[in-house]
C-alpha atoms as a PDB file:
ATOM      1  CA  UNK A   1      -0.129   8.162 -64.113  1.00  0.00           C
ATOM      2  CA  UNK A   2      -1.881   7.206 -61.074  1.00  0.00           C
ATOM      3  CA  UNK A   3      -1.607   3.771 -59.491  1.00  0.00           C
ATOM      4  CA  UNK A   4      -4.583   1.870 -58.544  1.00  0.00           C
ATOM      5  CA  UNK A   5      -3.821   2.120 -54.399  1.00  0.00           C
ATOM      6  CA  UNK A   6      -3.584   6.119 -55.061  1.00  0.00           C
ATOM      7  CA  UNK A   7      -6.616   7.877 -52.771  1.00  0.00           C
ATOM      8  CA  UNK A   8      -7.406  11.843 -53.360  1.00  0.00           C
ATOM      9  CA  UNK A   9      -5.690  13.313 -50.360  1.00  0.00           C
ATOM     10  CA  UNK A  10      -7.160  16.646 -48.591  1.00  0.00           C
ATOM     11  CA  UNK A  11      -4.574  18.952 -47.793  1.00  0.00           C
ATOM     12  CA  UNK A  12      -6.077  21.896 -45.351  1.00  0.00           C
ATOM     13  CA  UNK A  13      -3.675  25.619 -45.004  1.00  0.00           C
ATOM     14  CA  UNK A  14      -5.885  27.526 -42.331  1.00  0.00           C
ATOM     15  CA  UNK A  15      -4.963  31.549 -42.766  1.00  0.00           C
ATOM     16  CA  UNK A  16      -5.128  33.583 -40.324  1.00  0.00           C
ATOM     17  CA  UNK A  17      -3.413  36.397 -41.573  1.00  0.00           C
ATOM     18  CA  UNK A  18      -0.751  38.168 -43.509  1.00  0.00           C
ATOM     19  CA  UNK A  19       2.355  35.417 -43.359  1.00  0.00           C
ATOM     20  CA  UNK A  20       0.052  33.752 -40.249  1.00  0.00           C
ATOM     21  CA  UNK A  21      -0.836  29.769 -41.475  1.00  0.00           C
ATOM     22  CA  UNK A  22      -0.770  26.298 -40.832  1.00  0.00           C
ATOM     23  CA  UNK A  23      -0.827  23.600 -43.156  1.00  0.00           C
ATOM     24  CA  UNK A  24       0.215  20.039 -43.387  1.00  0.00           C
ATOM     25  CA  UNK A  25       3.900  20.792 -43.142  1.00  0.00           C
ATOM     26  CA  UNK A  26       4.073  22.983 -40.058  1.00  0.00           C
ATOM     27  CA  UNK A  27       1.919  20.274 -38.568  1.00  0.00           C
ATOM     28  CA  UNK A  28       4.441  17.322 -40.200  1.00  0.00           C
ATOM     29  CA  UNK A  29       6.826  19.640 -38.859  1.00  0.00           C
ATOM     30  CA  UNK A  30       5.590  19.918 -35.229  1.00  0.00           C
ATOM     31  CA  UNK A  31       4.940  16.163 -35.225  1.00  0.00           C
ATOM     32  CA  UNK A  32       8.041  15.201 -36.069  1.00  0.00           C
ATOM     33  CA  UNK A  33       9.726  17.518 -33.242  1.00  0.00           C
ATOM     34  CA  UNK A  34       7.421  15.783 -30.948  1.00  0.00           C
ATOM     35  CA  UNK A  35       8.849  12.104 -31.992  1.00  0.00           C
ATOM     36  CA  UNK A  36      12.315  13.471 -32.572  1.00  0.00           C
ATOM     37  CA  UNK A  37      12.879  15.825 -29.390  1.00  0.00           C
ATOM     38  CA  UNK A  38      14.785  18.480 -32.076  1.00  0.00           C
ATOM     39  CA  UNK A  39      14.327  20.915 -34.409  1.00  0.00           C
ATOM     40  CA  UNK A  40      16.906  19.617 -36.788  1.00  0.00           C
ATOM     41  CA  UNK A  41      16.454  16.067 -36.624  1.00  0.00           C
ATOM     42  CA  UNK A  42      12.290  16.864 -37.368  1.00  0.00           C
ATOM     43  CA  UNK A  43      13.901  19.359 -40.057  1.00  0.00           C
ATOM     44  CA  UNK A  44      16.468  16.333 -41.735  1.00  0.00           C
ATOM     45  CA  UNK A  45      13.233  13.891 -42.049  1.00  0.00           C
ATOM     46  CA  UNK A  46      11.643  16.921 -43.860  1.00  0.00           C
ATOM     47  CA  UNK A  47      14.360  17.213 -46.522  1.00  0.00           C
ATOM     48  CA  UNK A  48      14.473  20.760 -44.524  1.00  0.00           C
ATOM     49  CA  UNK A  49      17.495  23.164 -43.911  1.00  0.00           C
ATOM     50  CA  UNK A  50      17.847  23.654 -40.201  1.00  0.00           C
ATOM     51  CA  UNK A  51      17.284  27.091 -40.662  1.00  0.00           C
ATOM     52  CA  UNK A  52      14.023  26.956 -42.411  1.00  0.00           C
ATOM     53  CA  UNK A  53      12.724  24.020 -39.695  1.00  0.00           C
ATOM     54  CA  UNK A  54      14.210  27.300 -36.996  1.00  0.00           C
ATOM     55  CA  UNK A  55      11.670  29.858 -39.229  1.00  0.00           C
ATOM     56  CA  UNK A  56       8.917  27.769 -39.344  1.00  0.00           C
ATOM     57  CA  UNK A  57       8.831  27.593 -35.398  1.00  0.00           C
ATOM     58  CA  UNK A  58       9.870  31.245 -34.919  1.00  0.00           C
ATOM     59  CA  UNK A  59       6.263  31.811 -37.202  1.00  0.00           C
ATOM     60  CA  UNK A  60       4.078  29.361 -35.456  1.00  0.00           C
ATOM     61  CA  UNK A  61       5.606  30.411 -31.599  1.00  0.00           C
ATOM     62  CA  UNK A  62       4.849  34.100 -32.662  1.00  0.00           C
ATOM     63  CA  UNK A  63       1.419  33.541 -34.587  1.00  0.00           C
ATOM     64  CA  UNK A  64       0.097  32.126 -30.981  1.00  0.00           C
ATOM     65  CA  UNK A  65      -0.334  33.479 -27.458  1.00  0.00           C
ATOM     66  CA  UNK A  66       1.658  30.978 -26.111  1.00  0.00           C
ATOM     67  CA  UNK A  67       4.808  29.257 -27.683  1.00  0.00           C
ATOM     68  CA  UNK A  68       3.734  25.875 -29.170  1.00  0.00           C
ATOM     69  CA  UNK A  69       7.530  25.035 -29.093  1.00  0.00           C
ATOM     70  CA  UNK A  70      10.205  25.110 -26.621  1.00  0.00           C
ATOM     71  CA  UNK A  71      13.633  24.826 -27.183  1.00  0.00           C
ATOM     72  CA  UNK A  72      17.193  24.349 -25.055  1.00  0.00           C
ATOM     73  CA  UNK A  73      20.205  25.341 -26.532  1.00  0.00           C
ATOM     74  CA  UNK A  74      23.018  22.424 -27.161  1.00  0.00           C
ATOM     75  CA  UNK A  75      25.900  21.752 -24.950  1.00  0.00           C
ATOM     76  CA  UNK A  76      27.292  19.033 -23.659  1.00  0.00           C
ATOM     77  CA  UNK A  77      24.204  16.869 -23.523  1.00  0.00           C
ATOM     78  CA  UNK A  78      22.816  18.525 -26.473  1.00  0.00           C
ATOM     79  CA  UNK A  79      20.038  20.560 -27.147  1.00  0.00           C
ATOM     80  CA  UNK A  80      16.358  19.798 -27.450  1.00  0.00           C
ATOM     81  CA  UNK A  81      12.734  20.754 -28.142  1.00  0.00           C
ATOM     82  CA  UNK A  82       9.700  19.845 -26.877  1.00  0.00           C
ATOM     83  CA  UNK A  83       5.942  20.960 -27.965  1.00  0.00           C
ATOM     84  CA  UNK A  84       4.143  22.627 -25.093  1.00  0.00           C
ATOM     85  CA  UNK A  85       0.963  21.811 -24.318  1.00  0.00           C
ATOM     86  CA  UNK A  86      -0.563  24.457 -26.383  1.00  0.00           C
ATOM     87  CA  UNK A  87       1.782  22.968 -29.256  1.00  0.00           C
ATOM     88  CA  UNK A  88       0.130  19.770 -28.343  1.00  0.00           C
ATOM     89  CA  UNK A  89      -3.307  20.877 -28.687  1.00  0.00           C
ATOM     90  CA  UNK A  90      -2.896  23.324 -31.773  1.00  0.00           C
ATOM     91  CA  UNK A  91      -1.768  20.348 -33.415  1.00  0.00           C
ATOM     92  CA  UNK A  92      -4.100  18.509 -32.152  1.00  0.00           C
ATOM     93  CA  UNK A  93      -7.266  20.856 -33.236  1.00  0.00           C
ATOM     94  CA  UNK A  94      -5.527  21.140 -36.758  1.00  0.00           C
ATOM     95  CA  UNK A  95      -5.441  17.331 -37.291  1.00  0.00           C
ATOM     96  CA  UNK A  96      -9.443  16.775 -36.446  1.00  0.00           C
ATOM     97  CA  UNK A  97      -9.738  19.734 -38.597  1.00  0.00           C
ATOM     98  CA  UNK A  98      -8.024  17.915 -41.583  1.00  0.00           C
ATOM     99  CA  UNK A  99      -9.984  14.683 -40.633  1.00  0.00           C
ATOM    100  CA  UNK A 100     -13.215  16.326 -40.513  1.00  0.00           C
ATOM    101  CA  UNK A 101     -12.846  17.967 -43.781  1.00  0.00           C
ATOM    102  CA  UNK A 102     -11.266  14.502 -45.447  1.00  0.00           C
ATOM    103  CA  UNK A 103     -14.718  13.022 -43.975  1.00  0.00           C
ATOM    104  CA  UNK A 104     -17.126  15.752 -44.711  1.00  0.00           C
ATOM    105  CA  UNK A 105     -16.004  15.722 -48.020  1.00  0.00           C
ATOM    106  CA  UNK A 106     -15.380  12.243 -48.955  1.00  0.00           C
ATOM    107  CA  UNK A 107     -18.174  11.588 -51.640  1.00  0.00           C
ATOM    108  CA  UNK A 108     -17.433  14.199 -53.403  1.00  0.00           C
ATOM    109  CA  UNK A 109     -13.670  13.322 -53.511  1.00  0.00           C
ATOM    110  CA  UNK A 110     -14.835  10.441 -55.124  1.00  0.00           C
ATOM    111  CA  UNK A 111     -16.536  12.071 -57.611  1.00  0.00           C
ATOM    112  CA  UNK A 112     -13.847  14.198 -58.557  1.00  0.00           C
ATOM    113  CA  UNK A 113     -11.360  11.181 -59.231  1.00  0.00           C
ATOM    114  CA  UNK A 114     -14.327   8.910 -61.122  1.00  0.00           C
ATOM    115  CA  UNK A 115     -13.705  12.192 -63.593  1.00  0.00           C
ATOM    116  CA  UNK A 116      -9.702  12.539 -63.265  1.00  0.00           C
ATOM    117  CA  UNK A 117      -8.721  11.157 -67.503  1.00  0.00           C
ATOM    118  CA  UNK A 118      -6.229   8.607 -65.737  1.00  0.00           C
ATOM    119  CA  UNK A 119      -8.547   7.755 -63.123  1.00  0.00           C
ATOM    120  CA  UNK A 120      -8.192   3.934 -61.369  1.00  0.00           C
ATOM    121  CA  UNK A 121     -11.668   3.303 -61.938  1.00  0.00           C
ATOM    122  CA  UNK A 122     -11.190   3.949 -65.886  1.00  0.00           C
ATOM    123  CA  UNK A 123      -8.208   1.061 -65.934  1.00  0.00           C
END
Protein backbone atom coordinates (compact mmCIF):
# COMPACT_ATOMS: atom_id res chain seq x y z
CA UNK A 1 0.00 0.00 0.00
CA UNK A 2 1.17 3.37 -0.70
CA UNK A 3 2.05 5.89 1.99
CA UNK A 4 0.70 9.29 1.93
CA UNK A 5 4.44 11.10 1.21
CA UNK A 6 4.69 8.51 -1.91
CA UNK A 7 4.92 10.85 -5.37
CA UNK A 8 4.60 8.96 -8.98
CA UNK A 9 8.21 8.88 -10.01
CA UNK A 10 9.23 9.13 -13.92
CA UNK A 11 11.77 6.79 -14.76
CA UNK A 12 13.23 7.64 -18.51
CA UNK A 13 15.52 4.42 -20.54
CA UNK A 14 16.58 6.39 -23.81
CA UNK A 15 17.42 3.49 -26.65
CA UNK A 16 19.55 3.98 -28.97
CA UNK A 17 20.04 0.72 -30.23
CA UNK A 18 20.40 -2.99 -30.00
CA UNK A 19 21.97 -3.43 -26.18
CA UNK A 20 22.75 0.69 -26.57
CA UNK A 21 20.64 2.57 -23.39
CA UNK A 22 20.65 4.69 -20.57
CA UNK A 23 18.38 4.76 -17.82
CA UNK A 24 18.27 5.80 -14.26
CA UNK A 25 20.80 3.24 -13.13
CA UNK A 26 23.66 3.81 -15.55
CA UNK A 27 23.11 7.43 -14.64
CA UNK A 28 22.89 6.41 -10.56
CA UNK A 29 25.74 4.50 -11.62
CA UNK A 30 27.88 7.26 -13.24
CA UNK A 31 26.91 9.60 -10.39
CA UNK A 32 27.97 7.66 -7.87
CA UNK A 33 31.55 7.06 -9.60
CA UNK A 34 31.69 10.74 -9.76
CA UNK A 35 31.16 11.13 -5.73
CA UNK A 36 33.01 7.91 -5.05
CA UNK A 37 36.21 8.21 -7.44
CA UNK A 38 35.66 4.08 -8.16
CA UNK A 39 33.94 1.75 -9.95
CA UNK A 40 33.43 -0.60 -7.07
CA UNK A 41 32.74 1.61 -4.34
CA UNK A 42 29.77 3.38 -6.91
CA UNK A 43 29.02 -0.49 -7.64
CA UNK A 44 28.79 -1.53 -3.47
CA UNK A 45 26.21 1.58 -2.94
CA UNK A 46 24.31 -0.04 -5.89
CA UNK A 47 23.90 -3.46 -4.23
CA UNK A 48 26.09 -4.18 -7.59
CA UNK A 49 28.76 -6.96 -8.26
CA UNK A 50 31.95 -5.26 -9.29
CA UNK A 51 31.78 -6.94 -12.37
CA UNK A 52 28.43 -5.85 -13.49
CA UNK A 53 29.32 -1.94 -12.23
CA UNK A 54 32.83 -2.98 -14.84
CA UNK A 55 29.95 -4.00 -17.78
CA UNK A 56 27.88 -1.27 -17.35
CA UNK A 57 30.89 1.18 -18.08
CA UNK A 58 32.46 -1.07 -20.75
CA UNK A 59 28.58 -0.43 -22.52
CA UNK A 60 28.25 3.22 -21.90
CA UNK A 61 32.35 3.98 -22.86
CA UNK A 62 31.64 1.93 -26.11
CA UNK A 63 27.98 3.25 -26.93
CA UNK A 64 29.78 6.91 -27.15
CA UNK A 65 32.49 8.55 -29.25
CA UNK A 66 34.36 9.37 -26.45
CA UNK A 67 34.76 7.36 -23.11
CA UNK A 68 32.42 8.91 -20.47
CA UNK A 69 34.64 7.00 -17.90
CA UNK A 70 38.20 6.73 -17.17
CA UNK A 71 39.78 4.40 -15.13
CA UNK A 72 43.52 3.65 -13.42
CA UNK A 73 44.33 0.39 -12.46
CA UNK A 74 45.09 -0.24 -8.48
CA UNK A 75 48.45 -0.41 -6.96
CA UNK A 76 49.88 0.87 -4.25
CA UNK A 77 47.79 4.00 -3.98
CA UNK A 78 44.90 2.29 -5.43
CA UNK A 79 43.01 2.59 -8.38
CA UNK A 80 40.44 5.12 -9.48
CA UNK A 81 37.86 6.49 -11.93
CA UNK A 82 36.88 9.60 -12.93
CA UNK A 83 33.94 10.75 -15.49
CA UNK A 84 35.36 12.70 -18.39
CA UNK A 85 33.92 15.57 -19.44
CA UNK A 86 31.80 13.96 -21.98
CA UNK A 87 30.73 11.57 -18.96
CA UNK A 88 29.95 14.79 -17.27
CA UNK A 89 27.78 16.17 -19.83
CA UNK A 90 26.00 12.85 -21.03
CA UNK A 91 24.93 12.72 -17.62
CA UNK A 92 24.23 15.86 -17.48
CA UNK A 93 21.83 16.01 -20.79
CA UNK A 94 20.17 12.71 -19.43
CA UNK A 95 19.21 14.30 -16.06
CA UNK A 96 17.38 17.60 -17.74
CA UNK A 97 15.97 15.00 -19.93
CA UNK A 98 14.39 13.11 -16.91
CA UNK A 99 13.45 16.56 -15.35
CA UNK A 100 11.85 17.81 -18.36
CA UNK A 101 9.77 14.83 -18.87
CA UNK A 102 8.88 14.64 -14.81
CA UNK A 103 7.72 18.43 -15.58
CA UNK A 104 6.12 18.11 -18.91
CA UNK A 105 4.20 15.48 -17.63
CA UNK A 106 3.30 16.33 -14.19
CA UNK A 107 -0.58 16.85 -14.44
CA UNK A 108 -1.11 14.02 -15.90
CA UNK A 109 0.94 12.04 -13.28
CA UNK A 110 -1.47 13.31 -11.09
CA UNK A 111 -4.19 12.09 -12.77
CA UNK A 112 -2.98 8.75 -13.04
CA UNK A 113 -2.48 8.35 -9.12
CA UNK A 114 -6.10 10.27 -8.27
CA UNK A 115 -7.15 6.75 -10.20
CA UNK A 116 -4.43 4.25 -8.59
CA UNK A 117 -7.37 1.87 -6.04
CA UNK A 118 -4.88 2.65 -3.04
CA UNK A 119 -4.36 6.07 -4.02
CA UNK A 120 -3.37 8.84 -0.99
CA UNK A 121 -6.01 11.01 -2.05
CA UNK A 122 -8.71 8.07 -1.52
CA UNK A 123 -7.40 7.65 2.39
Amino acid sequence: MKSAAQQPAVRIRIVFGEGEMIGPGKADLLERIESTGSISAAGREMGMSYKRAWMLVETLNAMFREPLVESTRGGPHGGGAVLTGTGRRVLGLYRRFEANAAASGESGLAELQAMLRASPDKG
